[in-house]
Protein backbone atom coordinates (compact mmCIF):
# COMPACT_ATOMS: atom_id res chain seq x y z
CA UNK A 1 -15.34 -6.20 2.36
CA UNK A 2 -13.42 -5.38 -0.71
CA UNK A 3 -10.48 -3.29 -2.14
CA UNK A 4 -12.54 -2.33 -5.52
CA UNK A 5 -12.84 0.56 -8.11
CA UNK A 6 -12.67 3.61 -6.25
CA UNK A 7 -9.56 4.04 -4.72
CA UNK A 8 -8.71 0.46 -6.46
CA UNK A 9 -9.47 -2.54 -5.38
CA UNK A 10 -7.00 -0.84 -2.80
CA UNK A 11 -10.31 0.91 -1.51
CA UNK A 12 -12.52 -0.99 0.71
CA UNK A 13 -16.29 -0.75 -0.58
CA UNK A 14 -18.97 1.00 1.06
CA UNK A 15 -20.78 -0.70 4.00
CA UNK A 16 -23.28 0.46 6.00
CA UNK A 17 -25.41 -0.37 9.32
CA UNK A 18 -28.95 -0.71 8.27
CA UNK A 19 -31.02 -0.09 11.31
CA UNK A 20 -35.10 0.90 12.12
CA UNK A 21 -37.03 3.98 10.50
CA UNK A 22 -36.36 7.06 13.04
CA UNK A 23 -35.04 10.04 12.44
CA UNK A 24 -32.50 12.79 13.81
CA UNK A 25 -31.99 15.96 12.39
CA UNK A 26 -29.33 16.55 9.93
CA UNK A 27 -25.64 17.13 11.30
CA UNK A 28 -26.92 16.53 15.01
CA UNK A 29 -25.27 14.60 17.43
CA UNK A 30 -24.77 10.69 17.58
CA UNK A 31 -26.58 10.77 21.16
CA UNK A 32 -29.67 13.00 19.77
CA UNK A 33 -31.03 10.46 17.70
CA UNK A 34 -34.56 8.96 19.30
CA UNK A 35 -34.80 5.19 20.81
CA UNK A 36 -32.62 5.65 23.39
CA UNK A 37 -29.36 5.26 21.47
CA UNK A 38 -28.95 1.15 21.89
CA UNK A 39 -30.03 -1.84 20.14
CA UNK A 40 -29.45 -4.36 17.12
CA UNK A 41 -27.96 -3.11 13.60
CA UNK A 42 -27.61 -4.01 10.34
CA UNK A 43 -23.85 -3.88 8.79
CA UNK A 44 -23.92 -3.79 5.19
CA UNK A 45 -21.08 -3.95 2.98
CA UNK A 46 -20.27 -4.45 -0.44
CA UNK A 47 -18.64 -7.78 -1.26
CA UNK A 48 -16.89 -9.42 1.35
CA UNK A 49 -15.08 -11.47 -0.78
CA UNK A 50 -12.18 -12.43 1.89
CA UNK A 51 -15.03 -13.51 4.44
CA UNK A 52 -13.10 -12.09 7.05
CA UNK A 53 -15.90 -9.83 8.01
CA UNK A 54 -18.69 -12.01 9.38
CA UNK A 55 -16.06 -13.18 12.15
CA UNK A 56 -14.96 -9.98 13.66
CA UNK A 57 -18.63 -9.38 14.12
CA UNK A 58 -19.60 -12.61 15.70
CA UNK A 59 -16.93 -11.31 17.96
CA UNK A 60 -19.14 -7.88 18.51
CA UNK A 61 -22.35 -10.28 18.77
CA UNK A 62 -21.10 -12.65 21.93
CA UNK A 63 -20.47 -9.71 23.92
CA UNK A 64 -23.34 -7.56 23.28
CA UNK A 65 -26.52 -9.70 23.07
CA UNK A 66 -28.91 -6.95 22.59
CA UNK A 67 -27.16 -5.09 20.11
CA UNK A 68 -26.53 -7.77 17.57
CA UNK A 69 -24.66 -6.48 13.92
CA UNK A 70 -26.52 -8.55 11.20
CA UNK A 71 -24.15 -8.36 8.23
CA UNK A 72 -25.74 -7.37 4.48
CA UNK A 73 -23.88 -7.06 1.47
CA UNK A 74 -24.68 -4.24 -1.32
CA UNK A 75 -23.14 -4.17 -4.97
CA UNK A 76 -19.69 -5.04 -5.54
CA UNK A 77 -18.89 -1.87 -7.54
CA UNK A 78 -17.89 1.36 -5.45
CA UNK A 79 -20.00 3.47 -8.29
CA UNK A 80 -23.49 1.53 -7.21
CA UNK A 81 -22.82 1.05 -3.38
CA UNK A 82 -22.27 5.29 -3.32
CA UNK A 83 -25.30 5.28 -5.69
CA UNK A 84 -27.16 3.05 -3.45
CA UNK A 85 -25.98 5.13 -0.46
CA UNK A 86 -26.34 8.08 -1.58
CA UNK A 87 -30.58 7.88 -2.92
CA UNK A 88 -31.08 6.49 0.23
CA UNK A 89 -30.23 9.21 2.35
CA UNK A 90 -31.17 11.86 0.08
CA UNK A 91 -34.28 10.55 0.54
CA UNK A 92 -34.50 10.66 4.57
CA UNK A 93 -34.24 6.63 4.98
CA UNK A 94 -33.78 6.06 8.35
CA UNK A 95 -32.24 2.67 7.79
CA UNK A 96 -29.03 3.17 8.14
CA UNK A 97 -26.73 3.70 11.53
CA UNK A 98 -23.40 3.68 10.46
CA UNK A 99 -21.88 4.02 6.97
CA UNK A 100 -18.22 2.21 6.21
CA UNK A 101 -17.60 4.74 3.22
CA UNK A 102 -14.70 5.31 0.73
CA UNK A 103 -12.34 7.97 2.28
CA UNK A 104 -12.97 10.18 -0.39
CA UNK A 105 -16.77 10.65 0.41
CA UNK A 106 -16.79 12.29 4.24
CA UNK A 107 -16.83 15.23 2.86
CA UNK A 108 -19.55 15.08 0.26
CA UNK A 109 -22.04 13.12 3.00
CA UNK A 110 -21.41 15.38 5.73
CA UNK A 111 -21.72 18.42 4.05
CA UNK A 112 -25.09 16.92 3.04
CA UNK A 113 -25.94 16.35 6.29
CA UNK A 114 -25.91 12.76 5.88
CA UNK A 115 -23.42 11.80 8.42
CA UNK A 116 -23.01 13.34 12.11
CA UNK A 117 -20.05 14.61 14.08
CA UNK A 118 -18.09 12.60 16.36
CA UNK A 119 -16.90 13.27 19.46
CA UNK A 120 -12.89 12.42 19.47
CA UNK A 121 -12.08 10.83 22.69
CA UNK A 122 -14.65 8.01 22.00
CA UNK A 123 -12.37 6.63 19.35
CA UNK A 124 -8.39 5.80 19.38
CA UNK A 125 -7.79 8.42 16.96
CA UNK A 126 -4.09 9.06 18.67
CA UNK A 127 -3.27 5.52 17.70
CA UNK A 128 -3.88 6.10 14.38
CA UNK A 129 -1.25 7.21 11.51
CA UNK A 130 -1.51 10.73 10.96
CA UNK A 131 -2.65 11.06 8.08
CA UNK A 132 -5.76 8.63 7.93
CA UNK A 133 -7.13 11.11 10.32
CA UNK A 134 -7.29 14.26 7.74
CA UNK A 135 -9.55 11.90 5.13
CA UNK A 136 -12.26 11.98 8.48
CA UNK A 137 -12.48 15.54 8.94
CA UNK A 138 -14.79 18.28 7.28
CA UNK A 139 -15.09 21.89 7.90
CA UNK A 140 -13.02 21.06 11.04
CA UNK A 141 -14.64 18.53 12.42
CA UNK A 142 -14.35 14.52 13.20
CA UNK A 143 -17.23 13.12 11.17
CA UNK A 144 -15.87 9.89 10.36
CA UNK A 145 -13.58 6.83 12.20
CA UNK A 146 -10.61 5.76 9.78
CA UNK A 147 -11.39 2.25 9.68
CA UNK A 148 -8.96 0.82 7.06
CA UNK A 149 -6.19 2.93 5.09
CA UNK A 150 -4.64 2.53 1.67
CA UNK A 151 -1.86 4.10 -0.37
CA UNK A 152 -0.03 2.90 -3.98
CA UNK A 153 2.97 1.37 -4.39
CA UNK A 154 5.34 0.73 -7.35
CA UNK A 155 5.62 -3.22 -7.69
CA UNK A 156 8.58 -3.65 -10.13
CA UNK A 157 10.51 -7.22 -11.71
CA UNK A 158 13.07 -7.61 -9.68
CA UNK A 159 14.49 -10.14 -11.24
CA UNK A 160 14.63 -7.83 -14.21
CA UNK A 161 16.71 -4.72 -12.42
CA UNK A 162 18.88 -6.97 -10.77
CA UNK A 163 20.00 -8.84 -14.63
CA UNK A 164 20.28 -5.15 -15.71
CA UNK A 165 22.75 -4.26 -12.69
CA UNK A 166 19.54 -1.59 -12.13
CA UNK A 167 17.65 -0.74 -8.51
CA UNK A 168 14.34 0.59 -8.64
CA UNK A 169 13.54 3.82 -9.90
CA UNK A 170 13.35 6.92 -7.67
CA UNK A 171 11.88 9.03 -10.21
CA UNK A 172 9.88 9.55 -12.72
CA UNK A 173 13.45 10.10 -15.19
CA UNK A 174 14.53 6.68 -13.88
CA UNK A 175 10.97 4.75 -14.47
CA UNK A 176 10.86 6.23 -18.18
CA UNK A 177 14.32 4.76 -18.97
CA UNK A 178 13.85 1.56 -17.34
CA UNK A 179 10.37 1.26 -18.65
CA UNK A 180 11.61 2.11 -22.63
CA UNK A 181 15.02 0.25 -22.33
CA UNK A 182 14.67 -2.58 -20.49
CA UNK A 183 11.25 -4.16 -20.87
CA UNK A 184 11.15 -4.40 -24.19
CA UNK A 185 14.46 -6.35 -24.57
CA UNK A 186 12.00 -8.86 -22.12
CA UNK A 187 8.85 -8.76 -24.31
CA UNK A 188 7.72 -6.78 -21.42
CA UNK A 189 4.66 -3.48 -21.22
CA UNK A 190 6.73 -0.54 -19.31
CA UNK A 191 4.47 0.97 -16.84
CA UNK A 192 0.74 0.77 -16.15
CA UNK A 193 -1.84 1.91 -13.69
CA UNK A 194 -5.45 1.93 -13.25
CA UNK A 195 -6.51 4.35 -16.12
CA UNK A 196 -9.77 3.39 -17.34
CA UNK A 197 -11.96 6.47 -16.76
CA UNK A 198 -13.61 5.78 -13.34
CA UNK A 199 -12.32 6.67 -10.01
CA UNK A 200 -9.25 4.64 -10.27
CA UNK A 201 -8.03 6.87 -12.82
CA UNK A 202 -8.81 10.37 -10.73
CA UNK A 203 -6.41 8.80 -8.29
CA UNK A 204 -3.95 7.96 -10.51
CA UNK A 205 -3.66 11.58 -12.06
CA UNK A 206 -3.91 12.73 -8.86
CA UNK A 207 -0.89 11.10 -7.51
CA UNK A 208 1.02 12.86 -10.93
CA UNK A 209 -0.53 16.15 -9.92
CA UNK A 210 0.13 15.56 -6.39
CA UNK A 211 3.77 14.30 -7.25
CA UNK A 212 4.90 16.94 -9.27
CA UNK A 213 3.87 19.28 -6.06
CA UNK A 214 0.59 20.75 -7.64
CA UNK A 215 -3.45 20.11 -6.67
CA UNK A 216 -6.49 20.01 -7.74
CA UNK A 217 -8.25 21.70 -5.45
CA UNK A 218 -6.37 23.88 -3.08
CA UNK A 219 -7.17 23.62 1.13
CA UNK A 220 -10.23 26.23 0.49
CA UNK A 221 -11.85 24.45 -1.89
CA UNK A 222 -10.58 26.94 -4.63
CA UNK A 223 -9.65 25.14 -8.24
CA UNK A 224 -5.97 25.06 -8.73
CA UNK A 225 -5.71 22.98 -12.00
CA UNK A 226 -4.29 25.68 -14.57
CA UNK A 227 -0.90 25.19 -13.64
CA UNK A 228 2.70 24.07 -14.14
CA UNK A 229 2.40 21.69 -11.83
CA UNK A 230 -0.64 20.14 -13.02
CA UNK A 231 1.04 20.45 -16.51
CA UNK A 232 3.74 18.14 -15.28
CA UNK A 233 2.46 15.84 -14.16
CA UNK A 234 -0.12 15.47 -16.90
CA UNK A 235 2.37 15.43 -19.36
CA UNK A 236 4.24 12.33 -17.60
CA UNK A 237 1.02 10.33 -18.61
CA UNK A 238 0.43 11.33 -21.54
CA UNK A 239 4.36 10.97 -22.76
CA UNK A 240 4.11 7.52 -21.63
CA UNK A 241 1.64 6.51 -23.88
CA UNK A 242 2.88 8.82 -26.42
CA UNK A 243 6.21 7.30 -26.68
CA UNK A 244 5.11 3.81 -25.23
CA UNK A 245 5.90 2.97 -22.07
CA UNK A 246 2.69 2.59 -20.86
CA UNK A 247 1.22 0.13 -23.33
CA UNK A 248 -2.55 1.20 -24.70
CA UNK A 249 -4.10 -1.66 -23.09
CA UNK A 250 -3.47 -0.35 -20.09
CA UNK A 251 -6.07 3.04 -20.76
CA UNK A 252 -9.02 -0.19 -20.35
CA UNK A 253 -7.01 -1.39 -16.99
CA UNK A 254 -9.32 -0.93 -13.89
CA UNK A 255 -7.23 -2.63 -10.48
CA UNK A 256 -7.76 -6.16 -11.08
CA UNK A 257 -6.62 -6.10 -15.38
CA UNK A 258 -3.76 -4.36 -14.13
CA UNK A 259 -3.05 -6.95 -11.13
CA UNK A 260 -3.37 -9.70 -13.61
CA UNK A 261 -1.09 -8.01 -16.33
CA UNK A 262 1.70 -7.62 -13.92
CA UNK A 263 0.98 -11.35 -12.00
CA UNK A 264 0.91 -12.83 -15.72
CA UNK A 265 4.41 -11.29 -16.22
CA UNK A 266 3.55 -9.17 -18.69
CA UNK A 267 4.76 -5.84 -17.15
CA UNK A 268 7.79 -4.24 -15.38
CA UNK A 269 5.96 -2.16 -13.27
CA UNK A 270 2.89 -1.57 -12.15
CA UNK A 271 1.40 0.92 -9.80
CA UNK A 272 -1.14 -0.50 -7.74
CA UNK A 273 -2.53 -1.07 -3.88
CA UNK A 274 -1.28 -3.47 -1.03
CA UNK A 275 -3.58 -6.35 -1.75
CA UNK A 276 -2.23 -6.92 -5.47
CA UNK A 277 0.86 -8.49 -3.07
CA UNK A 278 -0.77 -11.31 -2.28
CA UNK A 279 -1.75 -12.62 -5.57
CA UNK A 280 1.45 -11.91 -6.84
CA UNK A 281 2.53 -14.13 -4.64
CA UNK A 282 0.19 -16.93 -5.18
CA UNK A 283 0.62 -20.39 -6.52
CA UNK A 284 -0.47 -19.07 -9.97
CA UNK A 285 1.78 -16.01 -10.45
CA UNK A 286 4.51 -15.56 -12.93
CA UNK A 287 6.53 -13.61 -11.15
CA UNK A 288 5.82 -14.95 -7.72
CA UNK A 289 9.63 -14.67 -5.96
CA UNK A 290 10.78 -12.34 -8.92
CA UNK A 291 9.12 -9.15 -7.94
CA UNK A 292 9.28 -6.21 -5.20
CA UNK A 293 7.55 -2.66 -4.12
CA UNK A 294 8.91 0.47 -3.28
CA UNK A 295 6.96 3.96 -2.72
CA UNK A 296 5.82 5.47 -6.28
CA UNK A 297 8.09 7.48 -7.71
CA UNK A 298 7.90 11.30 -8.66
CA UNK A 299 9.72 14.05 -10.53
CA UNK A 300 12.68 14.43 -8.20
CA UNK A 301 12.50 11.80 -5.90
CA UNK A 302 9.73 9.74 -3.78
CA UNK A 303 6.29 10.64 -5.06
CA UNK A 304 2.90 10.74 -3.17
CA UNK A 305 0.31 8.46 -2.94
CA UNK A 306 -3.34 9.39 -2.75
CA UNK A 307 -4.69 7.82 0.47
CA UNK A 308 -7.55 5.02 -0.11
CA UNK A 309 -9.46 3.21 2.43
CA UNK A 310 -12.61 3.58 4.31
CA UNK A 311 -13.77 5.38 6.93
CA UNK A 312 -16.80 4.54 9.24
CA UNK A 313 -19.44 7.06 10.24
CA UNK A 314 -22.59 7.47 11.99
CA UNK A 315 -25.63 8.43 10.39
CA UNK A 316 -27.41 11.66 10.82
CA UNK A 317 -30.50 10.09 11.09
CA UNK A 318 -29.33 6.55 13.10
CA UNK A 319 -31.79 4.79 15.83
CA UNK A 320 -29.35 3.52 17.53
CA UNK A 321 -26.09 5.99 17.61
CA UNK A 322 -24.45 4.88 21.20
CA UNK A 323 -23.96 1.15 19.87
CA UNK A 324 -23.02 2.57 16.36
CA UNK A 325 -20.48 4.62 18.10
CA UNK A 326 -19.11 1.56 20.37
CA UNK A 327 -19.08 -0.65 17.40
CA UNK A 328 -16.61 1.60 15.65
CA UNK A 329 -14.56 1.31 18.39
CA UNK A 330 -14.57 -1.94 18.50
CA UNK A 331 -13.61 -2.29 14.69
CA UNK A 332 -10.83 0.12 15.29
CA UNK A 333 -9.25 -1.46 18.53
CA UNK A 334 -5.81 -3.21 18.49
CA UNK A 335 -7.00 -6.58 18.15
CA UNK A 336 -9.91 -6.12 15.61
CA UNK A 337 -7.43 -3.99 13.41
CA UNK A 338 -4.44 -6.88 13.50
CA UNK A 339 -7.33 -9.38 12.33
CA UNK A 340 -8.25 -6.80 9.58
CA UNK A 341 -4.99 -7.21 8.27
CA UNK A 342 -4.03 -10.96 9.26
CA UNK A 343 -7.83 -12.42 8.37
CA UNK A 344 -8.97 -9.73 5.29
CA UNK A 345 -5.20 -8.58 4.51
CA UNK A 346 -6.60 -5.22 4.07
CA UNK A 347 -3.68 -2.16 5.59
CA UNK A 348 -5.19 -1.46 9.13
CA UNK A 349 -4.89 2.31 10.71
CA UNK A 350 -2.98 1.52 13.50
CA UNK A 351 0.40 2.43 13.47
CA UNK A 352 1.95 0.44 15.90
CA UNK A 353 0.79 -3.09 13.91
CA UNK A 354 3.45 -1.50 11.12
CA UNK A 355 5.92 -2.14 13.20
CA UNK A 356 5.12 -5.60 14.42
CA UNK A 357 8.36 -8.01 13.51
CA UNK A 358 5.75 -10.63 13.64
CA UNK A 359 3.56 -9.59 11.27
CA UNK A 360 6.01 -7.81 8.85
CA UNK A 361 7.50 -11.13 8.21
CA UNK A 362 4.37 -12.32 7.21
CA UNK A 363 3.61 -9.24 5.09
CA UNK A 364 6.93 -8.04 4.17
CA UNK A 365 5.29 -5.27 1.88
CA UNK A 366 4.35 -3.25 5.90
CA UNK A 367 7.69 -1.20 5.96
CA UNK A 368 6.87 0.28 2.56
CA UNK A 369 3.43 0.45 2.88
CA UNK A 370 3.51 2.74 5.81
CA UNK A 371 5.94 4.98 4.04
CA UNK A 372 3.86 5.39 1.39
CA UNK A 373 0.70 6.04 4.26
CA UNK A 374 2.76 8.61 5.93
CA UNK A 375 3.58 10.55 2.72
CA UNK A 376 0.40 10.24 1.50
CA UNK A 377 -2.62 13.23 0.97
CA UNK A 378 -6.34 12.81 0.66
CA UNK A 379 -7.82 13.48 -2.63
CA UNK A 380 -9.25 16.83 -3.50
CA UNK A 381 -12.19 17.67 -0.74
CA UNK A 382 -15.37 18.88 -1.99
CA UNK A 383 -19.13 18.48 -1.61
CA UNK A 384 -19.36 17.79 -5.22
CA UNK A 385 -16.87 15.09 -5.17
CA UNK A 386 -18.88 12.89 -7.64
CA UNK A 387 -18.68 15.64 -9.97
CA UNK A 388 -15.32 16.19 -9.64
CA UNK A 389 -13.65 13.41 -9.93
CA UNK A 390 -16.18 12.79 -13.32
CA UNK A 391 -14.14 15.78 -14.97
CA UNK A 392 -10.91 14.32 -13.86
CA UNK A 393 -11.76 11.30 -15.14
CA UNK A 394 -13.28 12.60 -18.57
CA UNK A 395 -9.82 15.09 -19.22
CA UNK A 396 -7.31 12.84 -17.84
CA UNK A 397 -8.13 10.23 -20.25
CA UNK A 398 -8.70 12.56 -23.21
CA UNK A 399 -5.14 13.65 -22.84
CA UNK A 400 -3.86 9.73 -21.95
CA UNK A 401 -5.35 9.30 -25.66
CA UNK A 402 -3.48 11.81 -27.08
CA UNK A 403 -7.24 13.90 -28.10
CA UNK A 404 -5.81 17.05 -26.34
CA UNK A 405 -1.91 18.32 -24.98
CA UNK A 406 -1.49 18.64 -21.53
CA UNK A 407 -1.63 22.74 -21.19
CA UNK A 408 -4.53 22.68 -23.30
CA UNK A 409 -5.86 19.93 -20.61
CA UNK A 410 -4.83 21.55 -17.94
CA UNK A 411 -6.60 24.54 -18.55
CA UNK A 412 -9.94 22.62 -19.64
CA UNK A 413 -9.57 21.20 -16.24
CA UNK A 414 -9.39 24.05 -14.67
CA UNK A 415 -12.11 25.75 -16.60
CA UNK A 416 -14.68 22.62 -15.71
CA UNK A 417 -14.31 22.35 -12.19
CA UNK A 418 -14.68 25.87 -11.59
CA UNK A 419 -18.35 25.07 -12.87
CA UNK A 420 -18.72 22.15 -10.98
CA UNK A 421 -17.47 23.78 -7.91
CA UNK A 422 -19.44 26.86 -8.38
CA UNK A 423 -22.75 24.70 -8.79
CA UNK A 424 -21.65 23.48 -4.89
């Protein structure tokens, strides 16, 4: 599996269990589905580029003979795996037993009825961090397994800041000085993100909006977008490019441009996920040994991160729901989660691994990280999700290109998710 488009290459891709052709009824019960609730399955995700994958579940496979995982890969891109996903069960396939889907669509699926609910105490949800667990839950209710998590970080030139006599910015005040003073006496972009209109950029704005202590959509569902808030933290994206700290290149960067702008040494900061770390890093990197992270930054202080990830889930209509249900325990278990992040480097759910010395010498980014998990918040919930996030995507970058000012934006925004949400 991957950390692509959709929450970034920060977000693990779909995947799902493709199993045999029987149904159960919409939003029933794992143990309701027909066939007796055990045998072999079909995990499909949607490049496994690290190969990590295909191990852990030879490790499922040599301990339960008769319920084999056969591992299938869909489309790389987040867009096509959902679209994949999505026809299928709209359709009534019964192919598929579990589904490993971006964080941000357990509430779309299982208000469609495409996913059922969970029973807790199956799963090691208390071992989790807290706030994976809120990106599982719909109308009250478990319907998914956080199976990997994800939240931003601000990856800055250290070597930079520390020439300057400068630490890393705080807030938003500090990152616009740095990013106009200093990194252009280094031939040096300021700031960039992921704000290409796709998903990447609905995260993005909503780590602004989130930041500057507005939302998108409020708890009920209710659009909250026509507001200062909202404003704000509009306005800190579009200034950037206004006044150019955020270079114009960077409204084409999806999570791997971005990556490779930053690893080429051609930016002082860049917000991105986890896994843009390790190439930094790497043999080939610029600024490998010159760079560092810190949480993003907001108006006054720390920001907030959206939360990426996956989450794993059972389908409504699964043959074989018992082993689904045991195989997500199995992914989410101590051991299987430390090999997610030691064997795929992807951030695992499991607190306690954060606080491993072991393995935060390895990945010295774990400390951070886990701030930035624990002050993180789900994006905007809705069973239109797709539909949302489109009109984020469409006014956030209208206003990035300087087509429309942020009220004016703000109120559009707030104008076209009303219809969107009233359509739901």
């Amino acid at each position: 599996m991957r950390w692509i488009r959709a929450a970034g290459r920060g977000l693990l891709v779909a995947a799902v269990v493709l199993a045999g052709h029987v149904s159960a009824g919409a939003g029933a019960d794992p143990g309701s589905a027909r066939g007796g609730g055990r045998g072999p399955m079909t995990l499909a995700t949607a490049g496994d580029l690290t190969g990590y994958l295909g191990p852990l579940l030879e490790g499922w496979n040599r301990g339960h003979p008769d319920e084999r995982v056969t591992l299938v890969e869909l489309p790389d891109s987040a867009d096509e795996a959902r679209a994949q996903l999505a026809t299928g069960l709209r359709s009534g396939d019964g192919r598929y037993d579990i589904l490993n889907m971006d964080v941000a669509w357990t509430s779309e699926f299982a208000a469609a009825g495409w996913i059922a609910p969970l029973e807790a105490d199956r799963f090691p949800v208390d071992s989790f961090l807290p706030p994976v667990l809120d990106t599982a839950r719909y109308g009250g209710r478990l319907y998914a397994v956080p199976y990997v998590t994800n939240a931003a970080m601000l990856y800055y030139r250290k070597d930079v800041l520390d020439r300057a006599g400068e630490t890393p910015p705080r807030t938003w005040a500090e990152l616009e000085r740095q990013a106009r003073t200093l990194a252009p006496r280094h031939g040096l972009g300021g700031y960039a993100g992921q704000f290409l209109p796709y998903e990447g950029l609905t995260v993005n704005a909503t780590e602004a909006v989130y930041s500057a202590g507005g939302s998108i959509l409020g708890d009920d569902g209710r659009v909250a977008a026509d507001s200062p808030e909202v404003r704000t933290g509009l306005g800190f994206l579009a200034r950037g490019v206004r006044d150019g700290w955020i270079p114009r290149e960077a409204l084409t960067y999806k999570e791997e441009e971005s990556r490779q702008a930053f690893q080429d040494g051609r930016l002082l900061f860049l917000r991105n996920w986890p896994y843009a770390y390790a190439g930094a890093s790497g043999a080939d990197s610029r600024v490998a040994g010159k760079f560092g992270a810190v949480p993003l930054p907001g108006p006054d202080g720390p920001g907030t991160s959206v939360l990426g990830g996956s989450n794993l889930a059972v389908s409504a209509r699964a043959r074989h729901p018992e082993s689904a249900s045991d195989l997500i325990a199995y992914l989410t278990s101590a051991p299987v989660q430390r090999m997610v992040l030691t064997e795929g480097a992807l951030p695992p759910v499991r607190a306690e691994l954060y606080r491993d010395p072991g393995l935060i010498r390895r990945f010295p980014y774990l400390p951070t990280l886990r701030a930035s998990v624990l002050s993180a918040a789900a994006r905007p919930k809705s069973a239109r999700y797709e539909q949302v996030s489109l009109v984020v995507q469409a006014v956030v970058h209208d206003v990035m290109a300087q087509h429309r000012e942020p009220g004016e934006s703000a109120r559009r925004l707030a104008r076209e998710l009303s219809a969107v949400t009233r359509r739901g």
